[in-house]
Protein backbone atom coordinates (compact mmCIF):
# COMPACT_ATOMS: atom_id res chain seq x y z
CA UNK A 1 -27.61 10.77 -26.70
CA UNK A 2 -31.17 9.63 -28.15
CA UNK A 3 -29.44 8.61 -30.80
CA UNK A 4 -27.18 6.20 -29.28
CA UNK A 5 -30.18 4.39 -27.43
CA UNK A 6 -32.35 4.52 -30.06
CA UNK A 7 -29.44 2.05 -31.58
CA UNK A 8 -28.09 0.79 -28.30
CA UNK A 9 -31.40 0.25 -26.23
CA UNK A 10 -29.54 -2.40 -24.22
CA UNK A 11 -27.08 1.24 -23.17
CA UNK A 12 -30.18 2.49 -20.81
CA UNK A 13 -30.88 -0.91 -19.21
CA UNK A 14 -27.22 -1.42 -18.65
CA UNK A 15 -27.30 2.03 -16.67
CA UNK A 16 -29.82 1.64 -14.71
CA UNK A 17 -28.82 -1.91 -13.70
CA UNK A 18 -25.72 -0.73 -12.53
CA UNK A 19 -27.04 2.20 -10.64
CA UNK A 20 -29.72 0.28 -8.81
CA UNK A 21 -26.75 -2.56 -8.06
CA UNK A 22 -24.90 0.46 -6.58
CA UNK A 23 -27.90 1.84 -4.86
CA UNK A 24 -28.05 -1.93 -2.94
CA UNK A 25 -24.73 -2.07 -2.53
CA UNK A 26 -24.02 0.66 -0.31
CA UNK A 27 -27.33 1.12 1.16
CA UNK A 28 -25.73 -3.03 2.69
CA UNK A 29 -22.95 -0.89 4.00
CA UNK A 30 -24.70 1.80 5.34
CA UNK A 31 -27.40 -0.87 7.27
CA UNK A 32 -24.35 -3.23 8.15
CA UNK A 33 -22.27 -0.26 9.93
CA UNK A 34 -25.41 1.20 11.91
CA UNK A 35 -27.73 -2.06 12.38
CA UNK A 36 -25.75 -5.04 12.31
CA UNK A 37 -22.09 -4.19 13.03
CA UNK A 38 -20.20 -6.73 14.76
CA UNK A 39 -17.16 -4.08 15.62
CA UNK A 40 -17.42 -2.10 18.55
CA UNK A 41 -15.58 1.26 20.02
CA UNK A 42 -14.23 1.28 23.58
CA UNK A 43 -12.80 4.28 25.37
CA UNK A 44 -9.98 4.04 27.92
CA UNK A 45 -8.30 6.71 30.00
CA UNK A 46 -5.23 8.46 28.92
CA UNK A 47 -3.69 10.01 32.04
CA UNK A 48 0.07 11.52 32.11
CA UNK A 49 1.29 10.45 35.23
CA UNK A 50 4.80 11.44 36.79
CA UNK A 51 7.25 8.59 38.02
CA UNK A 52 8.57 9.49 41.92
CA UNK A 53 11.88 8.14 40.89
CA UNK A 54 13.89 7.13 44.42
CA UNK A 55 17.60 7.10 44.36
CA UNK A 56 19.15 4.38 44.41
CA UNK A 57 22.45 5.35 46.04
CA UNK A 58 23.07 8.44 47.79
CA UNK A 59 25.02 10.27 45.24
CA UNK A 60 24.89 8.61 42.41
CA UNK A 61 23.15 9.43 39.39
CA UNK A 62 21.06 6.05 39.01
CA UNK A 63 17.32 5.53 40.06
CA UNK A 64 14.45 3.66 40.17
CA UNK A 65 10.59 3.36 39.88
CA UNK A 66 7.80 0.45 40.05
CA UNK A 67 4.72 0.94 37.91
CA UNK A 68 1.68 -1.37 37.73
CA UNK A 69 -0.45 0.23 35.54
CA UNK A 70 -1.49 -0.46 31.47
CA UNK A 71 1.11 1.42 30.13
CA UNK A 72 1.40 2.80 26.19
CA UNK A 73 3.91 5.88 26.39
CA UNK A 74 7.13 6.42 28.90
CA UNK A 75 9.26 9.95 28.85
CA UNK A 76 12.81 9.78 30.39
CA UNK A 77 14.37 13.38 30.52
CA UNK A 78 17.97 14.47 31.91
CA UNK A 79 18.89 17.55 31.75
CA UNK A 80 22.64 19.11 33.15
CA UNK A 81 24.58 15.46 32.67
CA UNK A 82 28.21 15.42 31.57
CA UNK A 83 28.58 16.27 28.08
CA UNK A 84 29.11 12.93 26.23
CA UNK A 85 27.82 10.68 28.86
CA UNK A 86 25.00 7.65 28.20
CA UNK A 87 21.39 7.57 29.59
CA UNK A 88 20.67 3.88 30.57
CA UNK A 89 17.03 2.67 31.35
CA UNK A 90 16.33 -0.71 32.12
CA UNK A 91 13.01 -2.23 32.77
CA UNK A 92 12.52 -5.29 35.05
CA UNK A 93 9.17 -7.63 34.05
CA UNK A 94 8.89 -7.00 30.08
CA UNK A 95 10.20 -5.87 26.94
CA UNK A 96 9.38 -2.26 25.18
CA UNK A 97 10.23 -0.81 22.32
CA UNK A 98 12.47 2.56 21.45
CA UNK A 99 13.43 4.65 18.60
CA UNK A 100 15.69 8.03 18.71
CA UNK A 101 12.23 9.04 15.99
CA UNK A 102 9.17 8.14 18.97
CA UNK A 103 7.69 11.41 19.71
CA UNK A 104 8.95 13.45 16.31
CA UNK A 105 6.04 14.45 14.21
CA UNK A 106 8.93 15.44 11.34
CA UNK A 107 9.76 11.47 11.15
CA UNK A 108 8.59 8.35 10.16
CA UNK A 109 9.26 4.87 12.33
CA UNK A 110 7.22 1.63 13.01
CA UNK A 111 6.78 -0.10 15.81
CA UNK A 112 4.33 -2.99 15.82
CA UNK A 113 6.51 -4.71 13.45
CA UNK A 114 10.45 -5.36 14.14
CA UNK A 115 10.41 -7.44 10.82
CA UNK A 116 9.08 -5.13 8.69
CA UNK A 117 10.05 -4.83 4.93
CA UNK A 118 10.00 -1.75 5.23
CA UNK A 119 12.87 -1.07 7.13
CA UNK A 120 14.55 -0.23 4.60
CA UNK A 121 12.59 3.31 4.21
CA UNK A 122 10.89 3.28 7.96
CA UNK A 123 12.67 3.45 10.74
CA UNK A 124 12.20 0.59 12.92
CA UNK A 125 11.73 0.49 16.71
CA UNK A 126 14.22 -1.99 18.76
CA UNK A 127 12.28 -4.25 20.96
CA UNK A 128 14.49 -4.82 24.13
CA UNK A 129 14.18 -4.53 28.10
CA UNK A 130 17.21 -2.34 28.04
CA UNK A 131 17.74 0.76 25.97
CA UNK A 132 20.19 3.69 25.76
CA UNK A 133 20.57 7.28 24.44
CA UNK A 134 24.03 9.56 24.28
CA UNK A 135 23.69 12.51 26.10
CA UNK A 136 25.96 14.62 23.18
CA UNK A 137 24.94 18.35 25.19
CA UNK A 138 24.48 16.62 28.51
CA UNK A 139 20.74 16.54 28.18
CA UNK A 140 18.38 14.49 26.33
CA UNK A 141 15.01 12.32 26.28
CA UNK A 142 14.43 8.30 25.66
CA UNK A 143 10.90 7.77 24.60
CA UNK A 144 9.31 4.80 24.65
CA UNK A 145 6.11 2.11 23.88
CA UNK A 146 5.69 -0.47 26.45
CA UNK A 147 1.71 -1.41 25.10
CA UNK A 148 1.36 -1.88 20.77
CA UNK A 149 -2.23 -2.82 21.45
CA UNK A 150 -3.78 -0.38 23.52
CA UNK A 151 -5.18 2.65 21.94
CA UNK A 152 -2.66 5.60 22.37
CA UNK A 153 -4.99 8.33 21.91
CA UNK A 154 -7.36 6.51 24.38
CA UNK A 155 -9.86 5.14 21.52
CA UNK A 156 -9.90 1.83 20.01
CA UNK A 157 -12.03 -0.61 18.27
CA UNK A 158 -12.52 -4.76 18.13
CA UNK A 159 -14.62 -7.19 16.86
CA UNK A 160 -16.89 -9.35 18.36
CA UNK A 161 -19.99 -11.00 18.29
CA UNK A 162 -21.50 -9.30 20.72
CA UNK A 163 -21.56 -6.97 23.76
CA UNK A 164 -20.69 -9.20 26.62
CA UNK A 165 -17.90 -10.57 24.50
CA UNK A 166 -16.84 -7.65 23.12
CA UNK A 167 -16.51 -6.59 27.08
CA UNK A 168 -14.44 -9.53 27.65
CA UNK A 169 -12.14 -9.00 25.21
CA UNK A 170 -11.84 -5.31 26.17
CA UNK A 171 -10.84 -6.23 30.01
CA UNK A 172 -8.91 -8.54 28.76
CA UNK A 173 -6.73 -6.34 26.82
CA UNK A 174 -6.51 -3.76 29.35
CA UNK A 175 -5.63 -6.77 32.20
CA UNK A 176 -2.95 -8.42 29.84
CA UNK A 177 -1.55 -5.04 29.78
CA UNK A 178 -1.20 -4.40 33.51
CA UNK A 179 2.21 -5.80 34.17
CA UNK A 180 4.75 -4.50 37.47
CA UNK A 181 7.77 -3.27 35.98
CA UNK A 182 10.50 -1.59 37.85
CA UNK A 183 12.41 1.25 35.74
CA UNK A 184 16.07 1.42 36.78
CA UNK A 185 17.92 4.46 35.39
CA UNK A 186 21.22 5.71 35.35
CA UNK A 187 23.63 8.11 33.61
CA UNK A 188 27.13 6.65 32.77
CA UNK A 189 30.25 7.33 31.20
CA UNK A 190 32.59 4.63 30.73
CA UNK A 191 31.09 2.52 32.02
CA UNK A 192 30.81 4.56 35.68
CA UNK A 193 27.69 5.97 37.48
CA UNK A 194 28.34 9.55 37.55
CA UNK A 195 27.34 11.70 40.38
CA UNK A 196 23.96 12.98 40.36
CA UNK A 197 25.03 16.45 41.62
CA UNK A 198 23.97 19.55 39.53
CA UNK A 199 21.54 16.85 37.71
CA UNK A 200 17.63 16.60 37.35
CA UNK A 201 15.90 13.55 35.63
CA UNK A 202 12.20 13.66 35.30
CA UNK A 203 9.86 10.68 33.86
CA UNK A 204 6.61 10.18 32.66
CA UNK A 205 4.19 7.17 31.91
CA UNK A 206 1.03 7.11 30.09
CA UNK A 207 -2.11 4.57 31.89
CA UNK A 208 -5.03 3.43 30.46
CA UNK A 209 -8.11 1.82 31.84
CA UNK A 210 -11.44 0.88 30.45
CA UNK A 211 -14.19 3.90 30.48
CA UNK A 212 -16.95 2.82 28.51
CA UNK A 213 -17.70 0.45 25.38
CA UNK A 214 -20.39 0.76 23.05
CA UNK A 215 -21.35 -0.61 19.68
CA UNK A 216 -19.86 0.75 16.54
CA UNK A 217 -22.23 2.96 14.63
CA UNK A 218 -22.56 5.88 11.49
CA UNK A 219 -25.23 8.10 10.95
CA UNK A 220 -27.37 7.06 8.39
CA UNK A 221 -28.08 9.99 7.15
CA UNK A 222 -24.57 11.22 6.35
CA UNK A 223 -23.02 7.98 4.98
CA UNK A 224 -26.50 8.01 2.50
CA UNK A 225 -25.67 11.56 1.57
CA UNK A 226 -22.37 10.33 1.03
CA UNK A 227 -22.84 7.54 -0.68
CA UNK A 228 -25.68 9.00 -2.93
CA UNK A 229 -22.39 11.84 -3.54
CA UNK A 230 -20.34 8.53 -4.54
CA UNK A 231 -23.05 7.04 -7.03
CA UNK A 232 -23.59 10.86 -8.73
CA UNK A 233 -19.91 11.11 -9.35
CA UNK A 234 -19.08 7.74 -10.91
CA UNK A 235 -21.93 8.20 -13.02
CA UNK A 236 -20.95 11.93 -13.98
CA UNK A 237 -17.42 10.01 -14.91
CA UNK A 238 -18.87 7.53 -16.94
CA UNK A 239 -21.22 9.68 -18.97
CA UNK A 240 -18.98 12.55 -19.60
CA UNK A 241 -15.78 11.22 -20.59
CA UNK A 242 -17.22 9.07 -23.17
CA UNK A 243 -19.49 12.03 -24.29
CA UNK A 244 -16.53 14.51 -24.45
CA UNK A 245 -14.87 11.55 -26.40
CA UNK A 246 -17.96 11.26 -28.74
CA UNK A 247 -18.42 14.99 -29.51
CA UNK A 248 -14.87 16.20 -30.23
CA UNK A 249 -14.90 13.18 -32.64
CA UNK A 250 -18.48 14.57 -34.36
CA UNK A 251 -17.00 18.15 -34.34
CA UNK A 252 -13.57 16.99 -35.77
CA UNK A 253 -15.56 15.01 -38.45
CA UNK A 254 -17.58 18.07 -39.08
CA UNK A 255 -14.72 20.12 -39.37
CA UNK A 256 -12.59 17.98 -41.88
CA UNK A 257 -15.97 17.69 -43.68
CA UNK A 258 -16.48 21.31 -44.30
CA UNK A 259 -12.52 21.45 -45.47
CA UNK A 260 -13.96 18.58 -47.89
CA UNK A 261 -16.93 20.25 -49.18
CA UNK A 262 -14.89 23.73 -49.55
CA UNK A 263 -12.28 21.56 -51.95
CA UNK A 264 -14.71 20.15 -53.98
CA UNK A 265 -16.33 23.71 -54.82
């Protein structure tokens, strides 16, 4: 190693250029992310919420329910139907999206985008105000996303300039969310309403309103630890591959040496 900057002095330089350029470079990314972070973390509610459903006809298996609430998730569940008949749910005031994979953690689909080249490989979610599931044992669930923009686990983030902005945009994309949609369902089979005797359908939605918003930060400590973790290890990399390199070549030159040196004797 002395060696190679005694005859390379430019090597050392070069090294601790780059680690100092490092050093600057995520120290910027540590003070932009805790000082001077123009992104910004709101929390909304994530209550489960049952749907009263009210029959719509005495007797007949078809219902309905009017929601007015920022909805991400609905459940639709029917258990005991006729083997072979069709769940139908229809909702009147938007558009939502389905897919027979929403819900399964085994199972890979996409939702936010119906164009997607990857449809191919991921299954893709049908955007429609009307969707339908076969009831093959008489029982089944429909799962779907009404909201793509509202957090589903409650959390979100956005970026803004600042606070009172970032609040605007946050109501705003709770209120744009807020729509009154009646859900009309009903079990079929060619094309008939069945009778709802012997059957139970239950339904769920999931609302979200705006808790609290605050700016975006790290801790400082951590991400430096981290980063100083970051800096050690691409340095480790660069050093000790081309220092393994250099002294398996010395040792294999030494070696074919000595099988010289022994010929010559």
């Amino acid at each position: 190693m002395k060696k190679s900057l005694s005859k390379n002095p430019n090597m050392l330089r070069t090294m601790i250029g780059t680690g100092m350029t490092l050093i600057v470079l995520l120290s910027y990314a540590v003070y932009s992310n805790t000082v001077n972070s123009e992104y910004y973390e709101y929390n909304t509610t994530n209550e489960h919420e049952s749907m009263d459903l009210t029959q719509e006809s005495e007797g007949l298996a078809q219902w309905y329910y009017t929601t007015t609430d920022a909805i991400t998730w609905v459940n639709f569940t029917v258990y005991d139907a006729p083997s072979g008949s069709t769940l139908i749910v229809e909702a009147e005031g938007t558009n939502w999206s389905h897919s027979p994979n929403l819900g399964l953690t085994d199972q890979s689909y996409i939702c936010n985008e119906p164009n997607s080249d990857y449809s191919d490989i991921l299954d893709t979610c049908e955007y429609s105000r009307t969707h339908t599931m076969d009831l093959v044992n008489g029982s089944g669930t429909l799962r779907g996303r009404v909201s793509l923009e509202l957090p589903i686990k409650g959390k979100g983030y956005l970026e803004s300039e600042n606070i009172e902005s970032a609040q605007k945009e946050a109501n705003s994309l709770i209120s744009s969310a807020q729509k009154t949609i009646t859900w009309k369902v009903k079990v079929v089979s060619d094309g008939e309403t069945h009778s709802s005797a012997g059957m139970l359908v239950e339904s769920e939605f999931s609302s979200h309103q705006l808790v609290s918003l605050s700016k975006f930060k790290i801790n400082p400590v951590e991400e430096t630890v981290y980063s100083f973790s970051a800096l050690v290890g691409c340095f480790f990399l660069v050093l000790v591959i081309p220092l393994m390199i250099y002294f398996s070549a010395r040792y294999r030159e030494s070696l074919n040496e000595g099988k010289r040196a022994s010929i010559d004797d």
